[in-house]
Protein backbone atom coordinates (compact mmCIF):
# COMPACT_ATOMS: atom_id res chain seq x y z
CA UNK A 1 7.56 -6.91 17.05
CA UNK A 2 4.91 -4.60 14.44
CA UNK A 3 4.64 -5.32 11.31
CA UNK A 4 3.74 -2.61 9.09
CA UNK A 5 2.62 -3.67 5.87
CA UNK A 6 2.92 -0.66 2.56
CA UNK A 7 0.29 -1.28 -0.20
CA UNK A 8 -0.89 1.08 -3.16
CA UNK A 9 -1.48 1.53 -6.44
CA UNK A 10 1.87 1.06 -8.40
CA UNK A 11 4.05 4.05 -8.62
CA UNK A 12 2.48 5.79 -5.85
CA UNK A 13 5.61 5.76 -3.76
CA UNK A 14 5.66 2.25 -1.72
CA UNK A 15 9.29 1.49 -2.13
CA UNK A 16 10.47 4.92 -1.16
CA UNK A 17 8.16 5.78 1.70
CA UNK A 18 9.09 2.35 2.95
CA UNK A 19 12.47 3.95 3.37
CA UNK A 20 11.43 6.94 4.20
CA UNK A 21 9.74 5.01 7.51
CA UNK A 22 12.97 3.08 7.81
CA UNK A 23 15.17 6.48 7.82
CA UNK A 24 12.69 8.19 10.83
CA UNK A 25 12.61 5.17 13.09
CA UNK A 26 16.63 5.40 12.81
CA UNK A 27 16.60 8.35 13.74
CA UNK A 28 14.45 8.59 16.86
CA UNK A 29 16.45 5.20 18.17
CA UNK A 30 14.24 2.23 16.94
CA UNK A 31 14.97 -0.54 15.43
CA UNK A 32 13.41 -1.00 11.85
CA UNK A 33 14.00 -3.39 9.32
CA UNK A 34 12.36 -3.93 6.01
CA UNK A 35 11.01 -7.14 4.53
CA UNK A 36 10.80 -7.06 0.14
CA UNK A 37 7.58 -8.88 -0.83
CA UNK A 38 7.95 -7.86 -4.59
CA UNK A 39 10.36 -10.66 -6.42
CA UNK A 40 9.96 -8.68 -9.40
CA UNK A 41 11.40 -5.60 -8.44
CA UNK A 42 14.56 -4.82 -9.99
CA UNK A 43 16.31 -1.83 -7.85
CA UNK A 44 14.91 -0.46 -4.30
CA UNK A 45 15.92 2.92 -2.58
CA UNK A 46 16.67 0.89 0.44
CA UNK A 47 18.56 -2.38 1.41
CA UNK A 48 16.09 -5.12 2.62
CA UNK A 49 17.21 -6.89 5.59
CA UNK A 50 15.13 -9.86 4.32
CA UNK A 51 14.38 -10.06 0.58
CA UNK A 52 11.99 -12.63 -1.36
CA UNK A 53 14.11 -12.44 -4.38
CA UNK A 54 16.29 -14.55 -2.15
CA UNK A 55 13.84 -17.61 -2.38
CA UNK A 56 11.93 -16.65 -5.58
CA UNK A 57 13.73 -15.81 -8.93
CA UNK A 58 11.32 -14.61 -11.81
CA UNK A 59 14.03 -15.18 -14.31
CA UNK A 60 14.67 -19.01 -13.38
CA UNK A 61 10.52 -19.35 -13.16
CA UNK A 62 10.46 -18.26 -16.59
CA UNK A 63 12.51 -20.29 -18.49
CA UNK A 64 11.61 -23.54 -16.25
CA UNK A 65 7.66 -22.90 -17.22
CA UNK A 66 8.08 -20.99 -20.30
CA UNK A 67 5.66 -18.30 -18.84
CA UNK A 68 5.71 -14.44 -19.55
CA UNK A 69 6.37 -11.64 -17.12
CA UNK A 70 3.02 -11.26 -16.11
CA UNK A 71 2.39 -15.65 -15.69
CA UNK A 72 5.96 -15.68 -14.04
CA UNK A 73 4.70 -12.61 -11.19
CA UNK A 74 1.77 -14.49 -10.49
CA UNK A 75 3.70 -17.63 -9.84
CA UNK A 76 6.22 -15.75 -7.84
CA UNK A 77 3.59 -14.44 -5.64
CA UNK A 78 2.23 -17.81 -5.32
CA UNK A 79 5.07 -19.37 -4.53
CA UNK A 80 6.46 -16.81 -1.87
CA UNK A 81 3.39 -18.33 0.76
CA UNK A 82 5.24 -21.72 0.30
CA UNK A 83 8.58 -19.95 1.60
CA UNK A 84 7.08 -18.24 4.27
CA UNK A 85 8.82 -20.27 7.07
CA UNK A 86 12.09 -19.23 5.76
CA UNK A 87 11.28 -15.83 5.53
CA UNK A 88 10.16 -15.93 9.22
CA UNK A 89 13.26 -17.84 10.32
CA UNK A 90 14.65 -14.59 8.85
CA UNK A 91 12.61 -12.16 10.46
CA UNK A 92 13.07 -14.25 13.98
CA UNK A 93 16.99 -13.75 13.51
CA UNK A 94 16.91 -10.16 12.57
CA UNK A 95 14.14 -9.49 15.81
CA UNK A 96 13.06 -5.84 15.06
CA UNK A 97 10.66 -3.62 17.30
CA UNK A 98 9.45 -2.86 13.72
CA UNK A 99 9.04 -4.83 10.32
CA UNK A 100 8.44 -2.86 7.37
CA UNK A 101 7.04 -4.65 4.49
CA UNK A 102 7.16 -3.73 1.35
CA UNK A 103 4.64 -5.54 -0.51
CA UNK A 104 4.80 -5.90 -4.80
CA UNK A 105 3.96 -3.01 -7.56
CA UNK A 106 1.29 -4.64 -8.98
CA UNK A 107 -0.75 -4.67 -5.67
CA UNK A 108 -3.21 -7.35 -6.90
CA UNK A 109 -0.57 -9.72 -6.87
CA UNK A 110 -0.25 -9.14 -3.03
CA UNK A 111 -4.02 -8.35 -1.87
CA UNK A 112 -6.64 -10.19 -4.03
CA UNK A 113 -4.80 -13.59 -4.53
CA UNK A 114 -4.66 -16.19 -1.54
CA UNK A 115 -1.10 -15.96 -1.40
CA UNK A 116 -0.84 -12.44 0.44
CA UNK A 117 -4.19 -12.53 3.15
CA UNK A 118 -2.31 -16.13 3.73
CA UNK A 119 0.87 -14.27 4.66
CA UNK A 120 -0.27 -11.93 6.50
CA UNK A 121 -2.39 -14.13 8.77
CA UNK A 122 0.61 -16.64 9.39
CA UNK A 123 3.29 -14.08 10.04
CA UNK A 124 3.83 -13.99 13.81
CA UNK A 125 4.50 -10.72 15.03
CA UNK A 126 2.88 -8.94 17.76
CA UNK A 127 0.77 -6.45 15.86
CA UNK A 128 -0.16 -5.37 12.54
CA UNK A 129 -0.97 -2.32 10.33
CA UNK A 130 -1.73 -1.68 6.81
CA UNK A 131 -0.52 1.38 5.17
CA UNK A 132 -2.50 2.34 2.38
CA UNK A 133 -1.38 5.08 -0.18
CA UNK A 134 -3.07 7.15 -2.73
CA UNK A 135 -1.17 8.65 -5.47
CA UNK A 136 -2.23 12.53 -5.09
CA UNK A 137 -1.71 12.63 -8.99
CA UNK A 138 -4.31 10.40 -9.51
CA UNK A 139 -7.09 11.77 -7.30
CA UNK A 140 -7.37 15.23 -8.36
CA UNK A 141 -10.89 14.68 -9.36
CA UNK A 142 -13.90 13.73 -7.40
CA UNK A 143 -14.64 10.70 -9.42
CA UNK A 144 -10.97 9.20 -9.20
CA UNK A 145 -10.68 10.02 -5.60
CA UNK A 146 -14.22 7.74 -5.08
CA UNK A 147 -12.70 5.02 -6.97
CA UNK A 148 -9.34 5.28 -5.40
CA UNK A 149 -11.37 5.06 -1.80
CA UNK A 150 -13.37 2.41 -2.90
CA UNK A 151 -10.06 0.47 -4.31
CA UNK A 152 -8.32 1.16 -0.41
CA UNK A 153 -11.62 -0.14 1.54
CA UNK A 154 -11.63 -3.66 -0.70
CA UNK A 155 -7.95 -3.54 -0.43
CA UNK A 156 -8.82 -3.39 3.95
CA UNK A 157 -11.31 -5.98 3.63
CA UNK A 158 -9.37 -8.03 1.74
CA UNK A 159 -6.48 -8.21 3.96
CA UNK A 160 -8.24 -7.54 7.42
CA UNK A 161 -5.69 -4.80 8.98
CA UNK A 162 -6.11 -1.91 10.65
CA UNK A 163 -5.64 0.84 7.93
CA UNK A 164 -3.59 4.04 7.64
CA UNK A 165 -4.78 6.03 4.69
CA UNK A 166 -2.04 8.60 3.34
CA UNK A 167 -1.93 10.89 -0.01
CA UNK A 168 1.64 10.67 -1.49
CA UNK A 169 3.51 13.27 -3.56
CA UNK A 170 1.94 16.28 -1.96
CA UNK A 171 4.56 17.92 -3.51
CA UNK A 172 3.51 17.72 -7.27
CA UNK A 173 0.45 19.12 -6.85
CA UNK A 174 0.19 22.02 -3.80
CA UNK A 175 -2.25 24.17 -5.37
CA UNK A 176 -4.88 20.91 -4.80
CA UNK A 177 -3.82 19.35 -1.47
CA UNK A 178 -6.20 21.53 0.36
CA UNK A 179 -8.76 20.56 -1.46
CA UNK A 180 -7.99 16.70 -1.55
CA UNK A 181 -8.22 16.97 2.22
CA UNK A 182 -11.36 18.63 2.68
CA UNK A 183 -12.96 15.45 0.27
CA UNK A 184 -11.49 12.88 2.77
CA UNK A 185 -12.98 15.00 5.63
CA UNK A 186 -16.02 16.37 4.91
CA UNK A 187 -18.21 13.52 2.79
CA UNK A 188 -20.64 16.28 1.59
CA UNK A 189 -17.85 18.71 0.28
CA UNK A 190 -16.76 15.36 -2.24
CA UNK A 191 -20.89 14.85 -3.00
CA UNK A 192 -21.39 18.67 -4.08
CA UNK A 193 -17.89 18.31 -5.90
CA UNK A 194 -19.06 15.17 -8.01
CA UNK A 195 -22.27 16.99 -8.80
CA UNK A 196 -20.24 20.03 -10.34
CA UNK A 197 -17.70 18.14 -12.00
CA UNK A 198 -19.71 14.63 -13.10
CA UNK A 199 -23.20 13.65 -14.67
CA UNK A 200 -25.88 11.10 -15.33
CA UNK A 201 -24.33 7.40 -14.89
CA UNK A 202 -21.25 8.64 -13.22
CA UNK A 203 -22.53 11.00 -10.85
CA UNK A 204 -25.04 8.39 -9.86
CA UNK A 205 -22.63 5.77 -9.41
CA UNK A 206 -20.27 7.86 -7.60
CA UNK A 207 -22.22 9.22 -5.30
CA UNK A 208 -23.82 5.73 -4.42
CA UNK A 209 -20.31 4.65 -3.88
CA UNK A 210 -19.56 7.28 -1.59
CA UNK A 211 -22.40 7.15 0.45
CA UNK A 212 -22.34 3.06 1.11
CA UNK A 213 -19.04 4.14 2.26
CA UNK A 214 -19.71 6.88 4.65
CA UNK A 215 -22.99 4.60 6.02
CA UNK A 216 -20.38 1.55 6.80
CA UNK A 217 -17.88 4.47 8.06
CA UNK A 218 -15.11 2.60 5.79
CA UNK A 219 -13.63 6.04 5.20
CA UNK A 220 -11.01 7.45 6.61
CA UNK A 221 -9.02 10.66 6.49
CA UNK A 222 -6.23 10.90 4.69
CA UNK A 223 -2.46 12.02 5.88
CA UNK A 224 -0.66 14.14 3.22
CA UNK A 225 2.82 12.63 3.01
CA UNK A 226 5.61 13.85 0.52
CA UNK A 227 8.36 11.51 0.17
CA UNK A 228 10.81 14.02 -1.20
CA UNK A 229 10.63 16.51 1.97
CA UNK A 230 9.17 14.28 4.46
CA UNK A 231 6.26 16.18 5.32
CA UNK A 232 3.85 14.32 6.93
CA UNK A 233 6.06 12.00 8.70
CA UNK A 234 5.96 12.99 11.92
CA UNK A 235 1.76 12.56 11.72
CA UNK A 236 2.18 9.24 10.01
């Protein structure tokens, strides 16, 4: 069994790419399944074969703590480590050649509290990938795509995976794709970029960014993905 584990930004497309995954290993003759690690989530373009929700119910943790929706998510994530024997009792009975994980919205939830590097360590699978997304909308300029890049090489650290970098919604914004590429492939293209577009304090910073990067080779390329054609998949 792989485990393939979908983290981003919210509202860069986790949920549906998920299914999107699901949908192309049905269709070339695997056998997928798809794991829900967000208990706050309220409707999903797929149906999980194993869902959190199941063991963690935000609604019941706030009225037994009296805690907001933001206390009661951060409990909920907390509390999903403690039901992580369940949830592999699950996965055992389901057996897939490939889990797909879905892991919350609010991706600090997942990645900087204990709760999620603890799950991922003491999930027992064979092999395991992170797939990290970038919402094209939100890296059309040099600046954002730095701190986007810098966001997806803490998120790797932090959870220790192997790392797939992809751009989502391709679609929305075609006349800048090219261009988006060319930063995550040629390091010098994004410096001159940030120089044109940025300066004083932020160019410094940027660039300083960039290049600690590039000199630990933490980058990587991106793959342009669109979740409403599908383009992209076959690379992914």
């Amino acid at each position: 069994m792989k485990a393939i584990f979908v983290t981003g930004t919210a509202g860069s497309g986790k949920s549906l790419l998920t299914s999107r995954i699901l949908q192309y290993y049905e269709k070339n003759s695997s056998f997928a399944s798809i794991l829900n690690l967000d208990p706050g989530v309220e409707s999903l373009p797929y149906k999980p074969d194993i869902d959190v929700r199941d063991y963690v119910n935000i609604i019941e943790i706030m009225k037994k703590f009296d805690l907001g929706p933001n206390g009661s998510m951060i409990m909920a994530s907390d509390l999903i480590a403690s039901k992580i024997d369940q949830i592999e009792n699950e996965i055992t009975r389901v057996n897939p050649d490939y889990l797909i994980v879905d892991t919350p919205g609010q991706m600090e939830l997942f990645a900087y509290r204990t709760s999620g590097p603890f799950f991922i360590q003491n999930i027992s699978v064979e092999e395991k990938v992170n797939v990290f997304l970038f919402d094209a909308t939100m890296i059309t300029s040099p600046s954002n795509f730095v701190s986007v890049s810098l966001l997806a090489t803490s998120i790797k650290l932090r959870l220790g995976l192997p790392t797939i970098n992809v751009v989502t919604k391709t679609d929305l914004i075609p006349d800048k794709v090219d261009q988006i590429l060319k930063w995550s492939s040629e390091p010098t293209s994004l410096e001159e970029s940030i120089r044109k577009d940025s300066d004083g304090e932020t160019y410094s910073l940027s660039t300083d960014i960039l290049r600690s990067l590039n000199f630990s080779g933490l980058t990587e390329e991106l793959i342009p993905i669109s979740n409403v054609t599908d383009e992209g998949m076959v690379n992914l």
